[in-house]
Structures are given as structure tokens and as C-alpha cells.
Protein backbone atom coordinates (compact mmCIF):
# COMPACT_ATOMS: atom_id res chain seq x y z
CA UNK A 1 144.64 -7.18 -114.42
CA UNK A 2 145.80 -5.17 -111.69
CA UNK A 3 144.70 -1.96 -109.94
CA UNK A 4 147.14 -0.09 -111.41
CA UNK A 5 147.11 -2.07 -114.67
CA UNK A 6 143.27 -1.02 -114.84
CA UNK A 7 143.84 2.93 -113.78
CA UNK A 8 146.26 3.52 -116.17
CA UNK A 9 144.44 2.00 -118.74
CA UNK A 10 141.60 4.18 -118.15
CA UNK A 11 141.56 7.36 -121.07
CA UNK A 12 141.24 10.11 -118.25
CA UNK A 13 144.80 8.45 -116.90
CA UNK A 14 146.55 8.63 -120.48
CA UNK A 15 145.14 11.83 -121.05
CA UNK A 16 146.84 12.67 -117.79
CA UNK A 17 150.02 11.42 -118.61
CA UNK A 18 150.09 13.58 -122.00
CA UNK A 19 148.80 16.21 -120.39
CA UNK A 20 151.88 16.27 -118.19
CA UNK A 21 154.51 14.97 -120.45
CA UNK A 22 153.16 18.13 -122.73
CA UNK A 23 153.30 20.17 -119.80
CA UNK A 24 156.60 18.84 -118.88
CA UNK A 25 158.47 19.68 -122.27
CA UNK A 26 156.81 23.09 -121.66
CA UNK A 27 158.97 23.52 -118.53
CA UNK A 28 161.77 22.34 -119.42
CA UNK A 29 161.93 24.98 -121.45
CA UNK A 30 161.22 27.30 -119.56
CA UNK A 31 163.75 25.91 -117.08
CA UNK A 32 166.38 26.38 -120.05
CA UNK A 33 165.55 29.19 -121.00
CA UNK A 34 165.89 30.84 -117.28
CA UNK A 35 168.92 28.91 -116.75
CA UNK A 36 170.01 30.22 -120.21
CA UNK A 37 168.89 34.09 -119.55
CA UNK A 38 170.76 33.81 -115.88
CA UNK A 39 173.97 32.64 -117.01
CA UNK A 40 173.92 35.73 -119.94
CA UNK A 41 172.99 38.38 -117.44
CA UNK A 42 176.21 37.40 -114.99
CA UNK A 43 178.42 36.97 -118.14
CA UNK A 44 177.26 40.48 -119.56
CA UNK A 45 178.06 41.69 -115.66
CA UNK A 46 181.52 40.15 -115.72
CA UNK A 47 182.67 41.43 -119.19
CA UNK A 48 180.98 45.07 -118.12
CA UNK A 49 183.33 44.86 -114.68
CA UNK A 50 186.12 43.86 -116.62
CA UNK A 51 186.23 46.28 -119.30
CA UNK A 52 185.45 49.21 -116.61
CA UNK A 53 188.83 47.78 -114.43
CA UNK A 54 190.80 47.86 -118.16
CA UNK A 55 189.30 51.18 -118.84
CA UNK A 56 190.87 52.85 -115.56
CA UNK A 57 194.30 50.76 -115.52
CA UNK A 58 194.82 52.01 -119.14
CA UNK A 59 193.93 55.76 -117.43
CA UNK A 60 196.32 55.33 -114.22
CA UNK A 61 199.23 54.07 -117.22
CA UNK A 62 198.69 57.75 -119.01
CA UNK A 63 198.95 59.60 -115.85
CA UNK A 64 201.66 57.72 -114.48
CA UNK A 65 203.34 54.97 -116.00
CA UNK A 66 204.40 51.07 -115.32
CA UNK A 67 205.22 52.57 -111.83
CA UNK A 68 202.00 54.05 -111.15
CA UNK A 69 200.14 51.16 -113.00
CA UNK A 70 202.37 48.43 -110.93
CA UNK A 71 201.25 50.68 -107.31
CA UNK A 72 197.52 50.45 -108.65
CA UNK A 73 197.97 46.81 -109.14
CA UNK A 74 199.44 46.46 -105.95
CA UNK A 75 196.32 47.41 -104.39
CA UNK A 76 193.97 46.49 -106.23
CA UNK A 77 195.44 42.71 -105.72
CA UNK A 78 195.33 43.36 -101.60
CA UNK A 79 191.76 43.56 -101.60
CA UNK A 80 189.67 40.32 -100.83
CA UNK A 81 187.22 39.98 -103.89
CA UNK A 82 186.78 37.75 -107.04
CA UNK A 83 188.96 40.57 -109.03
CA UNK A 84 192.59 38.93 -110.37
CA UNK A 85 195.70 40.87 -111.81
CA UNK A 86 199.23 40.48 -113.07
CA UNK A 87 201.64 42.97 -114.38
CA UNK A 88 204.79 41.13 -115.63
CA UNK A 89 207.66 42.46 -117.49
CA UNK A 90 209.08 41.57 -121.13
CA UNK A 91 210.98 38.99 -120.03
CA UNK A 92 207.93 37.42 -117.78
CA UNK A 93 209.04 38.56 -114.73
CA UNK A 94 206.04 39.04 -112.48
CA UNK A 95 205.95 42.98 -111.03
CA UNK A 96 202.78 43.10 -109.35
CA UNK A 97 199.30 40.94 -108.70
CA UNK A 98 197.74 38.04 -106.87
CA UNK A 99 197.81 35.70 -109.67
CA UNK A 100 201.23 33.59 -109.53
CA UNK A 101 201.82 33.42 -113.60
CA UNK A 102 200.69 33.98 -116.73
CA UNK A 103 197.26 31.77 -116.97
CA UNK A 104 198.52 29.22 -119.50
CA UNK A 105 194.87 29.18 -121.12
CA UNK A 106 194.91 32.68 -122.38
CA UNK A 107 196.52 34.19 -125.77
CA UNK A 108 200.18 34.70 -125.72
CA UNK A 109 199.46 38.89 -126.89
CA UNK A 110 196.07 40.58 -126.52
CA UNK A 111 192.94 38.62 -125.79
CA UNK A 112 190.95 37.11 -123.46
CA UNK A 113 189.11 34.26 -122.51
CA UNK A 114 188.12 31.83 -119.59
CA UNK A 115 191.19 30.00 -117.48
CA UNK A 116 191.84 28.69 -114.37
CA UNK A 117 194.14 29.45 -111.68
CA UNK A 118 195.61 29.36 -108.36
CA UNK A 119 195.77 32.36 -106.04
CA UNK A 120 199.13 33.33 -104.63
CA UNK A 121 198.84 33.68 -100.91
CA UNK A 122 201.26 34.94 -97.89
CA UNK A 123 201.88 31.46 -96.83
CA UNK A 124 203.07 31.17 -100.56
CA UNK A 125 200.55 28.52 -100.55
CA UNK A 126 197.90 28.11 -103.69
CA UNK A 127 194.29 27.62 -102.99
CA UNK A 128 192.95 25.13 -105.02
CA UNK A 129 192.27 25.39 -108.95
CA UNK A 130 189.19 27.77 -109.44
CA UNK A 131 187.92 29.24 -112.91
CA UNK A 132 187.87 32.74 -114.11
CA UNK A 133 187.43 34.67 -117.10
CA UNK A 134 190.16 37.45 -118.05
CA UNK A 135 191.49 39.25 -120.52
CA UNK A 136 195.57 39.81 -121.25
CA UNK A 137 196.50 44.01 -122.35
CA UNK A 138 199.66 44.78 -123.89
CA UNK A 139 201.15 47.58 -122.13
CA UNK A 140 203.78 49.59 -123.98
CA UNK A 141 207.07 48.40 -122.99
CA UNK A 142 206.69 45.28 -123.57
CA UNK A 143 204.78 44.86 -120.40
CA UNK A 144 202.19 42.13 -120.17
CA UNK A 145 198.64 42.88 -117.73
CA UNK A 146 196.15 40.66 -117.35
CA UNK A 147 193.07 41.63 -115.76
CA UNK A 148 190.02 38.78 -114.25
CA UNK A 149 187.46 37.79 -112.52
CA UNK A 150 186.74 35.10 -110.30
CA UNK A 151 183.60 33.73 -111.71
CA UNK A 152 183.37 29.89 -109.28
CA UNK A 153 180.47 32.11 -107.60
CA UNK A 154 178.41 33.10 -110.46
CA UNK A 155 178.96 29.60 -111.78
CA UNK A 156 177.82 28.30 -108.11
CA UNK A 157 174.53 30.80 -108.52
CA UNK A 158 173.89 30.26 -111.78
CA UNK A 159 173.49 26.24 -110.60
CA UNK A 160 171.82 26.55 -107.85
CA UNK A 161 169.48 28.44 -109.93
CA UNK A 162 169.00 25.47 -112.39
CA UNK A 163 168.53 23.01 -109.32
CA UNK A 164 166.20 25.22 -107.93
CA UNK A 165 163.77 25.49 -111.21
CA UNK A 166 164.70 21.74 -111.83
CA UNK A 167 163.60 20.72 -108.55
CA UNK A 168 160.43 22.57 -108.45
CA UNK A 169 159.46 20.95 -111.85
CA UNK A 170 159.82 17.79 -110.93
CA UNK A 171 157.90 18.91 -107.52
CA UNK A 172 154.95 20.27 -109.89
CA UNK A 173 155.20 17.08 -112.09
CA UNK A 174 154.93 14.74 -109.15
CA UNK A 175 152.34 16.78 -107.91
CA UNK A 176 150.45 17.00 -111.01
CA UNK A 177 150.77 13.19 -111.61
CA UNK A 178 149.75 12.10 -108.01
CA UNK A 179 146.83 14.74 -108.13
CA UNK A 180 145.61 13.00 -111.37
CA UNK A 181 145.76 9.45 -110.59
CA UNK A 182 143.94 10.35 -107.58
CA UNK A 183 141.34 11.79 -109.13
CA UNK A 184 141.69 9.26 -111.92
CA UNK A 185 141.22 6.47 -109.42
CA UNK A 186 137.98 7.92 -108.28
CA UNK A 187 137.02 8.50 -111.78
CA UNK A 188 137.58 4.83 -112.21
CA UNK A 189 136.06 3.24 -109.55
CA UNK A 190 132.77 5.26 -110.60
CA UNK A 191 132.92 3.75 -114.23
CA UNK A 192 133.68 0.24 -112.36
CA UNK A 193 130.60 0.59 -110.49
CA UNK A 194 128.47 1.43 -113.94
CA UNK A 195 130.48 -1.45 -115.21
CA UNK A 196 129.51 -3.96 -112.92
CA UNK A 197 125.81 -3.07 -113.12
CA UNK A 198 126.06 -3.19 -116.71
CA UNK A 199 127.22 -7.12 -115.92
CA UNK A 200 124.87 -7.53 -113.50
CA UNK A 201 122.21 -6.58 -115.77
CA UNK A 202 123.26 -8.43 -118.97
CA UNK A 203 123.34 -11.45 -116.72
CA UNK A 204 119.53 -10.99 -116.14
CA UNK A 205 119.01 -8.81 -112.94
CA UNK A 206 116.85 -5.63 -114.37
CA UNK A 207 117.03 -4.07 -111.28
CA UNK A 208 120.40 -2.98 -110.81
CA UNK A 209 120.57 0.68 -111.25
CA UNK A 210 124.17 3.00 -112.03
CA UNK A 211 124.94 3.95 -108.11
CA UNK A 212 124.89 7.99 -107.82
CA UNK A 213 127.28 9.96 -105.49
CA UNK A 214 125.47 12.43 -104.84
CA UNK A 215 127.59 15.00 -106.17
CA UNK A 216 125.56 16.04 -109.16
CA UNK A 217 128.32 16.22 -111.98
CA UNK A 218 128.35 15.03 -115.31
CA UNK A 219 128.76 11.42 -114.06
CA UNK A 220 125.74 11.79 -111.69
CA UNK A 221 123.37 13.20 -114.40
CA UNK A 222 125.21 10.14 -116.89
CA UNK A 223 123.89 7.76 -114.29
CA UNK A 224 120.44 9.47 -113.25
CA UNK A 225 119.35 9.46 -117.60
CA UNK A 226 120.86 5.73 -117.71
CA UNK A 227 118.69 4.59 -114.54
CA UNK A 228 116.02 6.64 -116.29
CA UNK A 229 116.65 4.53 -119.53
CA UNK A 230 116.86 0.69 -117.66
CA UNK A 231 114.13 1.97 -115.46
CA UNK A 232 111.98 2.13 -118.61
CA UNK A 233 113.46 -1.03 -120.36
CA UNK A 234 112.78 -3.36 -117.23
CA UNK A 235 109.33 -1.75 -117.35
CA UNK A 236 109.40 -2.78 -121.14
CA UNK A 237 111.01 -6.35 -120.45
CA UNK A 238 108.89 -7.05 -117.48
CA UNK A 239 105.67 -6.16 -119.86
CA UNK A 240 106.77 -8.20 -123.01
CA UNK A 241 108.31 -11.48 -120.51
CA UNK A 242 104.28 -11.00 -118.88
CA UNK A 243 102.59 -10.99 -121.96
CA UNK A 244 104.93 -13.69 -123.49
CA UNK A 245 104.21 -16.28 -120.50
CA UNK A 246 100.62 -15.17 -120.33
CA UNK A 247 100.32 -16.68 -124.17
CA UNK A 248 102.05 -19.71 -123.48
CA UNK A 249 100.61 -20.69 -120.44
CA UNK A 250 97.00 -19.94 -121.97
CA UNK A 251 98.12 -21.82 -124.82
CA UNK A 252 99.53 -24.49 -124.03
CA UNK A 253 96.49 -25.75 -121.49
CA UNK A 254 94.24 -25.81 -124.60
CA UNK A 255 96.72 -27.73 -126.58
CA UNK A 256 97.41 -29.77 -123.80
CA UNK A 257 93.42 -30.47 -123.65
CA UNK A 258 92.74 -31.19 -127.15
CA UNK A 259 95.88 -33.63 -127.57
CA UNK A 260 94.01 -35.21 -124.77
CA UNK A 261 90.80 -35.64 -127.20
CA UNK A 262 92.77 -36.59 -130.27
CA UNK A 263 94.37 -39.27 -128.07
CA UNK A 264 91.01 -39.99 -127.00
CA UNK A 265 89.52 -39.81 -130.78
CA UNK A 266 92.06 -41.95 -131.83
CA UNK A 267 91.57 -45.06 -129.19
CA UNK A 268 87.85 -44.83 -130.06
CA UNK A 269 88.41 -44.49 -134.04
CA UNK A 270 86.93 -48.07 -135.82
CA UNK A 271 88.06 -48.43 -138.94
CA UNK A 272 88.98 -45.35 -141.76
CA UNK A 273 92.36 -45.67 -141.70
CA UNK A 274 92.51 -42.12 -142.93
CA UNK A 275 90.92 -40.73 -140.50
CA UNK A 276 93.14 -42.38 -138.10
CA UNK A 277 96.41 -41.65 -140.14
CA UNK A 278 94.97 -37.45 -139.39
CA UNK A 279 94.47 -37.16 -135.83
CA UNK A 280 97.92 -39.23 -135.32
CA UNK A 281 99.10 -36.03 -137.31
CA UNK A 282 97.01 -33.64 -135.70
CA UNK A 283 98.98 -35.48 -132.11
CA UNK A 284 102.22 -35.14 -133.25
CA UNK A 285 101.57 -31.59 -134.42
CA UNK A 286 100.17 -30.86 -131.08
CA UNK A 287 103.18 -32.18 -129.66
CA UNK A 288 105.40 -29.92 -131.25
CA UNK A 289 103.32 -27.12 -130.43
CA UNK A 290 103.62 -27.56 -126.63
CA UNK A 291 107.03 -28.48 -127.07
CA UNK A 292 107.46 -25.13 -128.52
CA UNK A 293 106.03 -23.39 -125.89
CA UNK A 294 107.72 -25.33 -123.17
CA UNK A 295 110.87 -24.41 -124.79
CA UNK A 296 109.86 -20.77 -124.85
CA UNK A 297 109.00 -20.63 -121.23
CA UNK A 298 112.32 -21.98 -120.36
CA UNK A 299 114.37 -19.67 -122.05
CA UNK A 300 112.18 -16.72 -120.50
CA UNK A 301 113.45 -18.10 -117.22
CA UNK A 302 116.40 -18.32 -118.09
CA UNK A 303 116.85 -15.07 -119.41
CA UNK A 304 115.39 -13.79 -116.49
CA UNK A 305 118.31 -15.39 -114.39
CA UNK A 306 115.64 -18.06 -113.03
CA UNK A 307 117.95 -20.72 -112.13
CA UNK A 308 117.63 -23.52 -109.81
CA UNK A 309 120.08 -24.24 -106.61
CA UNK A 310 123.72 -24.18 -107.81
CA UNK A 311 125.51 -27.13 -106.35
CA UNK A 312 128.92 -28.77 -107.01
CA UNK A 313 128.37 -31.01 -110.05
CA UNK A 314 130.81 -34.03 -111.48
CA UNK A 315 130.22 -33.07 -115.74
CA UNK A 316 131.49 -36.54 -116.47
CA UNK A 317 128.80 -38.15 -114.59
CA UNK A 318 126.70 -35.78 -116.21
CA UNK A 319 127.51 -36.19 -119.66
CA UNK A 320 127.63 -39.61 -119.21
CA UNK A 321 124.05 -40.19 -118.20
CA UNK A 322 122.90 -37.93 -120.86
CA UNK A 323 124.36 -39.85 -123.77
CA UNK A 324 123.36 -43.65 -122.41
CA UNK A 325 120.06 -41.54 -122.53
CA UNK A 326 120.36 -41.51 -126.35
CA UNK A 327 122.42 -44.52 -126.93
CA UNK A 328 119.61 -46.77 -128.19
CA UNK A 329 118.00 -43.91 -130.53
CA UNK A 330 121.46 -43.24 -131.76
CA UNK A 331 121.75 -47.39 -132.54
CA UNK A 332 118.35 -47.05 -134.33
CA UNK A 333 119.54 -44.34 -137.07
CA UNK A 334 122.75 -46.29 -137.41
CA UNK A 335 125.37 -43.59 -135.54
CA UNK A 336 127.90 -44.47 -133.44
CA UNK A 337 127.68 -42.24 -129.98
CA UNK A 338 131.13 -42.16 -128.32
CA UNK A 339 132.11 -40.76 -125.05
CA UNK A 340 135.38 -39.28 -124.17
CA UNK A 341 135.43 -38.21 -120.52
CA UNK A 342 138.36 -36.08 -117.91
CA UNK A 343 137.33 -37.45 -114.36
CA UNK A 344 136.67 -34.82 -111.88
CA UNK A 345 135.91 -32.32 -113.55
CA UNK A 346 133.54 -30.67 -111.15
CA UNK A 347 131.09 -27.16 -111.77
CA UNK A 348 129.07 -25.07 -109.79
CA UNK A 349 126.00 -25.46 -111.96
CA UNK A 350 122.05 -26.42 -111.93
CA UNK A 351 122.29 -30.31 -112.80
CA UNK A 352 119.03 -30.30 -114.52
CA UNK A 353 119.89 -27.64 -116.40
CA UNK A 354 122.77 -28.44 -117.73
CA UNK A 355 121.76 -31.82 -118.33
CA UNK A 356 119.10 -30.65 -120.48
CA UNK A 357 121.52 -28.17 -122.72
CA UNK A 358 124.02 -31.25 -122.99
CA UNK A 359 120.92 -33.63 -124.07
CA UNK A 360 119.75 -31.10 -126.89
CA UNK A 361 123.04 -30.74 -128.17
CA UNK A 362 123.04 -34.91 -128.98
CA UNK A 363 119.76 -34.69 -129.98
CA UNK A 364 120.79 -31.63 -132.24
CA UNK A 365 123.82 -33.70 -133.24
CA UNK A 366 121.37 -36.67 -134.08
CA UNK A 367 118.53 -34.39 -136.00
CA UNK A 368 120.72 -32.55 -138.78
CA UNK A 369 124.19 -34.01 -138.25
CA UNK A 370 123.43 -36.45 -140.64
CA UNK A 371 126.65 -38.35 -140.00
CA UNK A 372 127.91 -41.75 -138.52
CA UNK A 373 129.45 -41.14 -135.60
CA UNK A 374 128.53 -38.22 -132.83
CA UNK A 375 131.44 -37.73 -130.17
CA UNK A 376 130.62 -36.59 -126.45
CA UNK A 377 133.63 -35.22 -124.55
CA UNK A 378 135.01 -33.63 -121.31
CA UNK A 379 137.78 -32.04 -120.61
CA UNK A 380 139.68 -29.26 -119.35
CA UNK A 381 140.78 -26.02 -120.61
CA UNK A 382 143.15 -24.08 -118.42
CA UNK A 383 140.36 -22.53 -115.96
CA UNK A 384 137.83 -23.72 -117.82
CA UNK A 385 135.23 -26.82 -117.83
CA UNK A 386 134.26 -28.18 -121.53
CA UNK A 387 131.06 -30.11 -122.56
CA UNK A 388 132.10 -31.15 -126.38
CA UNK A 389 129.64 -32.59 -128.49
CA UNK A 390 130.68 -33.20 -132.28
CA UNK A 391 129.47 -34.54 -135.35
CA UNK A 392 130.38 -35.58 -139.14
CA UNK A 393 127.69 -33.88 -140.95
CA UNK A 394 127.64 -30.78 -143.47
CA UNK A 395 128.62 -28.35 -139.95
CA UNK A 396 127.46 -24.79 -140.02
CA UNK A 397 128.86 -22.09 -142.10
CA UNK A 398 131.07 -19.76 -140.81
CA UNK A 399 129.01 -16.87 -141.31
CA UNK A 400 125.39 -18.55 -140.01
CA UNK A 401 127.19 -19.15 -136.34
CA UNK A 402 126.47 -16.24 -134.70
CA UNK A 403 122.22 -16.67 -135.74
CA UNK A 404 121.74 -20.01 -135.23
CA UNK A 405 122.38 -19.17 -131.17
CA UNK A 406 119.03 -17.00 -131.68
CA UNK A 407 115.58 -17.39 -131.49
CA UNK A 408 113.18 -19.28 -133.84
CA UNK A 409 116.61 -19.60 -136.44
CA UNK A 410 116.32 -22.36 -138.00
CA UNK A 411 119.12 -22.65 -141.31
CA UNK A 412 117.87 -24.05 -144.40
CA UNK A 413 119.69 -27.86 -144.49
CA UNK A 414 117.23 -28.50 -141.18
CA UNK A 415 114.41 -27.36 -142.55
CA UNK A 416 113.26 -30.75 -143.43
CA UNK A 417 113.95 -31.62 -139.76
CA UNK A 418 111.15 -30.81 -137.31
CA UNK A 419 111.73 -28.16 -134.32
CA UNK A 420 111.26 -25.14 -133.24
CA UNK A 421 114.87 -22.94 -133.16
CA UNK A 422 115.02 -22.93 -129.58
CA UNK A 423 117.18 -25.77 -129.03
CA UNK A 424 121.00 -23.97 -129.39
CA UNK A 425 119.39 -20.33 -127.75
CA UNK A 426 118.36 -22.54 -124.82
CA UNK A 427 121.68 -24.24 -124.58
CA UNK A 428 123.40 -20.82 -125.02
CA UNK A 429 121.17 -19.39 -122.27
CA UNK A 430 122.08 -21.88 -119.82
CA UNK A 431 125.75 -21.40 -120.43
CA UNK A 432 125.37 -17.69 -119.67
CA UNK A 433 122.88 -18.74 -116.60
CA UNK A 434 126.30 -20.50 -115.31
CA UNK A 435 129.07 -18.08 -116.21
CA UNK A 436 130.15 -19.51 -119.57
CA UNK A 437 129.74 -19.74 -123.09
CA UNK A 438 128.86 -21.05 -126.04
CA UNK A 439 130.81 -21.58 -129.58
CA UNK A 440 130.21 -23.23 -132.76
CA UNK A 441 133.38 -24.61 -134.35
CA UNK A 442 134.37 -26.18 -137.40
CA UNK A 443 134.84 -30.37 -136.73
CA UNK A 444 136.06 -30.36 -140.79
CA UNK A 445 133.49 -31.99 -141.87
CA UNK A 446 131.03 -31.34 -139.49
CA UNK A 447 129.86 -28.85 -136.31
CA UNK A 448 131.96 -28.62 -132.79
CA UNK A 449 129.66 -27.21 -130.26
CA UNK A 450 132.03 -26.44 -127.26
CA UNK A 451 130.02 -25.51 -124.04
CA UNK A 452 132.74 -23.77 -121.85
CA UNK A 453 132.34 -22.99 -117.91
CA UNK A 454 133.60 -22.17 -115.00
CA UNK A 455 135.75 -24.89 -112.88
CA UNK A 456 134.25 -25.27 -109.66
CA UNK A 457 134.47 -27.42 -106.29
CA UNK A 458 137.50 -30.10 -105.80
């Protein structure tokens, strides 16, 4: 995912964005309503000018007639200005004015309305089409006047006004918008940072802490009570991982020491078989004791990120050597190991390690697969590595997956089976030590278990 991808995918960012699209329906209508108020207020002024002009034509026709009304016209039509005229006889004929006909677009008897026209000129030349708004009197006589305005001016004002508010909204929304992705990118890469510390300390390192800017806003006192919190939890950890070791280690030298005498019991033993027959049991008991407890002690390390030196590893060679390991116990229970291997498929990854998860998945596969035939693969999966170990047995069901990757689980069909429940949270704890993970799938009939990593090296 990109930068941008990432920003605007952030909540602060679409809050941002309908923040502004909210504020930009806001003004737009405002904008309209300007635009809207504008043009009203310089149509009002043009209909006011207009019916003041017919107001004092209609006075200079009482005083003194078409004559004095055609003199009036006369110069009222000399005068530069946006104000149009025409006085024309019965029969059409114009008599006075500075329009050059009857505009077309107005009523044939009283009325008025918007038109557009060409202004005579001395050069009896036209100047070119403009727009007006006018109204046509019927003067007694039979005598036609038509009285305008030039409105191309107002019309001009009215949008420039509009680009005016337009363009400063879109100014204020660029603004706004810009502003907030700034600020939205900072926002993010602060949440990045608490995001890869989060990583960092899922993947074992306790002692990352949520960097601090120093500015002491909510984010700062966010990350001071969350360094206060892992602060206390690595204190907790580090306590519990001490005290966990501490019993292990003490535990297992005793065990260690009194298989030693049982073995030692046992060599000497003459005779009573039964006898015998109990401190062989009282061995392998003691066996699976400090199993246990070696198994525990690993995945403490490995929890704690404890792993050895990384190096470029061939998984086919791996794999390979892991199940020639168990070829001859898998001859003496009568299954049929198989091996199905990608060449060069190559991992960064701890061999021993991993060679150790992919040998407790046979041996897993062996213990409660309780089928014929156990299948070890390789391959690859788009940027991914696979280690692949199936079987034919009764499988796992769908909803005991997820807790047989935990400690001490151990699901009823192997509890005849000896062990400890360690075996698939090691595994899964070395997959996570290396960057992948770990699934249980359905092999219908039987369990998948796919270990999936990283591809590394050439």
C-alpha cells in the first residue's frame, strides 16, 4: 500500500474529507445564494430606472406632445450610457432613438421583457448584438415607444461576482484539504511509529517503547500511559519468563540425576522382573518429564525472540534430511513417508530451528495421525516459502485449530498418545521467530499443517 493509499485510509483523513465536502455544500450555497441576491438587487435597479425614464416620458407627452416627446427622445438617445429608446409612428416608421427597429423579442402592444439589439451609430454601422431589458408604451396616436436598458454590464458584474466567490471556494477548499492532509500525514506517521512498536513488541522485543514528540498532546500523554503500561508488563514478563526458567532448570537437574540412578538401579537389578518392569517406567516417565521441560525452555526463548544466526537456508535440503530422519520409524508402524520437494527454495532462517519445527510436525503426523501414508512437501506460494506436512488420520476439527497452537493443549483423540502440548506452540513459535506462520488445514480426511515463510536469498 502506498503513502497516499495509507493517509487516506487513516479516519482523521476521511473525517477530513467529510468535513470539507460538508463544508463545501455549505458554500456553495452560500455562493448561490450571493450570486442569486446580486443578480435581484441589479434587476430591481434596472426595472426602478426604467419605470422612473417611463414615468417622465409619459410627463414630457402631457406637456407637450409626440413633438416634445420625439425632442426628449432625441436627447436622451445622444447621451453615451446603457439607456435605449425608440419612438416610431403607426405605420413603424422610426421618429426618434438610438435603437435601429422595433426589438423583434418584445410584445407587439404594451409589455416588456429582455431582447437584444444593435445600436445605430453615425457611421450607420451596428455594434455587435448586446442584451437589454425594455419595455414597449403605447403612446396615443398610434405611436409606439420603447424604453431600455443596456444590461451586458450588470450581467458582466454579476459574473465576475460568481467567479470571484467561486474561485475563493475552491481557494478555501484546496486550502482546507492541503492543510488537513498535512496535518493528517503527521498524525499518521505518529500512529505508524506506535504501530511499528506494537510489531516490534509482539515479535518479542519488550523494550520498545511508543516514541514521544515532545509536544505533550493527547498523543504524547496516549504514548507516556502506554509506555507506562509495557513498562509494567515487561516487568511482569521478565518476572514470570525468570521464575519459569528458574523451575525448569532446577528441575530438570534433579530429574536428570535420578534417571541417572534408575538407569543405574536397573543395570544392577537381579532378578524380580517387577521390579525391573517399574523403574523402566519410572525412566521413561522421567524422560518425558525432562522432555517437557526442555520443550518449555525452548519456547521461552523463543518467545523471547532468542534465535540463533539467521543464514540463507535451502528448505528442500532441509526437509529432506528431516524425514530420512524418520523414515525407518515411519517403516516400523507401517506408514508410508513421501517427499515432494520445489528445488531452491531458499529462507533466511535458523537451520536448527526450523529443522526441529519440521521434525515435530512428522513426528506429530506419526503420533496421532493414525494413517498410512504421511506426505512432506515444498513449494512455493507467490512470496511465500511452504513446509507441508500431511496426513490421513481423523484431522482436527475446525473449531479446535486455533487451541491446539497453545500451550499444554492436548485434544482428546491424543490423549492416549504420550506428550506434553508443546509440540505445535513450538512449531508455531518458530514460524513467528522467522516472519511466518502457521495454519491447520483440512487434508479431507486428515490434518494439513502448512508452515508458511518468507522467501529469502537466490
Amino acid at each position: 500500500m502506498t503513502a497516499l493509499a495509507r493517509l487516506l485510509s487513516t479516519s482523521t483523513v476521511r473525517w477530513l474529507i467529510a468535513y470539507c465536502a460538508v463544508f463545501g455544500i455549505a458554500a456553495a450555497g452560500v455562493v448561490g445564494y450571493i450570486y442569486w441576491q446580486t443578480n435581484d438587487l441589479l434587476t430591481r435597479q434596472v426595472v426602478q430606472t426604467l419605470a422612473a425614464e417611463v414615468k417622465g416620458l409619459r410627463e414630457q407627452f402631457d406637456l407637450g406632445g409626440v413633438p416634445l416627446l420625439a425632442r426628449v427622445v432625441t436627447e436622451r438617445s445622444l447621451n453615451a450610457g446603457s439607456g435605449l429608446y425608440l419612438l416610431s409612428s403607426a405605420e413603424g416608421a422610426k421618429l426618434a432613438g438610438n435603437l435601429s427597429g422595433f426589438p423583434s423579442e418584445l410584445p407587439g402592444e404594451s409589455g416588456g421583457g429582455i431582447f437584444h439589439y444593435a445600436r445605430a451609430s453615425t457611421a450607420a454601422k451596428a455594434t455587435p448584438d448586446r442584451e437589454a431589458v425594455g419595455v414597449a408604451i403605447a403612446v396615443p396616436g398610434g405611436y409606439t415607444l420603447v424604453v431600455g436598458r443596456d444590461i451586458v454590464d450588470q450581467r458582466d458584474f454579476a459574473e465576475t461576482v460568481r467567479r470571484i466567490l467561486l474561485g475563493g471556494l475552491g481557494a478555501l477548499a484546496v486550502l482546507g484539504l492541503g492543510g488537513g492532509l498535512v496535518a493528517g500525514r503527521g498524525i499518521l506517521a505518529r500512529i505508524e511509529g506506535m504501530r511499528g512498536t506494537a510489531e516490534s513488541i509482539m515479535s518479542g522485543d519488550l523494550s520498545r517503547r511508543v516514541p514521544v514528540s515532545g509536544s505533550a498532546d493527547e498523543l504524547d500523554r496516549l504514548a507516556g500511559s502506554l509506555n507506562g503500561m509495557l513498562e509494567r508488563i515487561e516487568q511482569l514478563m521478565t518476572g514470570m519468563r525468570e521464575v519459569s526458567d528458574n523451575i525448569a532448570h532446577d528441575l530438570r537437574t534433579p530429574l536428570s540425576r535420578l534417571r541417572t540412578r534408575l538407569e543405574s538401579a536397573l543395570r544392577e537389578a537381579k532378578g524380580g522382573g517387577v521390579a525391573r518392569e517399574a523403574v523402566a517406567g519410572a525412566i521413561e516417565e522421567t524422560d518425558g518429564l525432562i522432555k517437557t521441560f526442555n520443550a518449555m525452555l525452548s519456547l521461552a526463548r523463543l518467545e523471547a525472540g532468542a534465535a540463533g544466526t539467521l543464514a540463507v537456508t535451502d528448505l528442500g535440503s532441509l526437509v529432506t534430511d528431516a524425514a530420512e530422519l524418520y523414515e525407518p520409524v515411519a517403516e516400523e508402524r507401517g506408514v508410508h513417508l513421501t517427499t515432494a520437494i520445489t528445488e531452491g527454495v531458499m529462507v533466511e532462517a535458523d537451520r536448527q530451528l526450523l529443522g526441529q519445527a519440521v521434525t515435530n510436525l512428522i513426528d506429530n503426523a506419526l503420533k496421532y495421525g493414525a494413517g498410512s501414508a504421511i506426505d512432506v512437501a515444498v513449494r512455493r506460494d507467490g512470496v511465500a516459502a511452504e513446509i507441508v506436512v500431511t496426513d490421513h488420520g481423523p484431522g482436527v476439527a475446525d473449531g479446535d485449530r486455533e487451541r491446539a497452537l497453545k500451550r499444554f493443549v492436548r485434544l482428546e483423540a491424543s490423549r492416549s498418545e504420550s506428550g506434553s502440548g508443546l509440540g505445535l506452540s513450538l512449531v508455531a513459535a518458530v514460524a513467528r521467530l522467522h516472519g511466518g506462520t502457521l495454519r491447520l488445514e483440512d487434508n479431507v480426511p486428515g490434518l494439513r499443517v502448512v508452515i508458511a515463510l518468507p522467501l529469502g536469498g537466490t
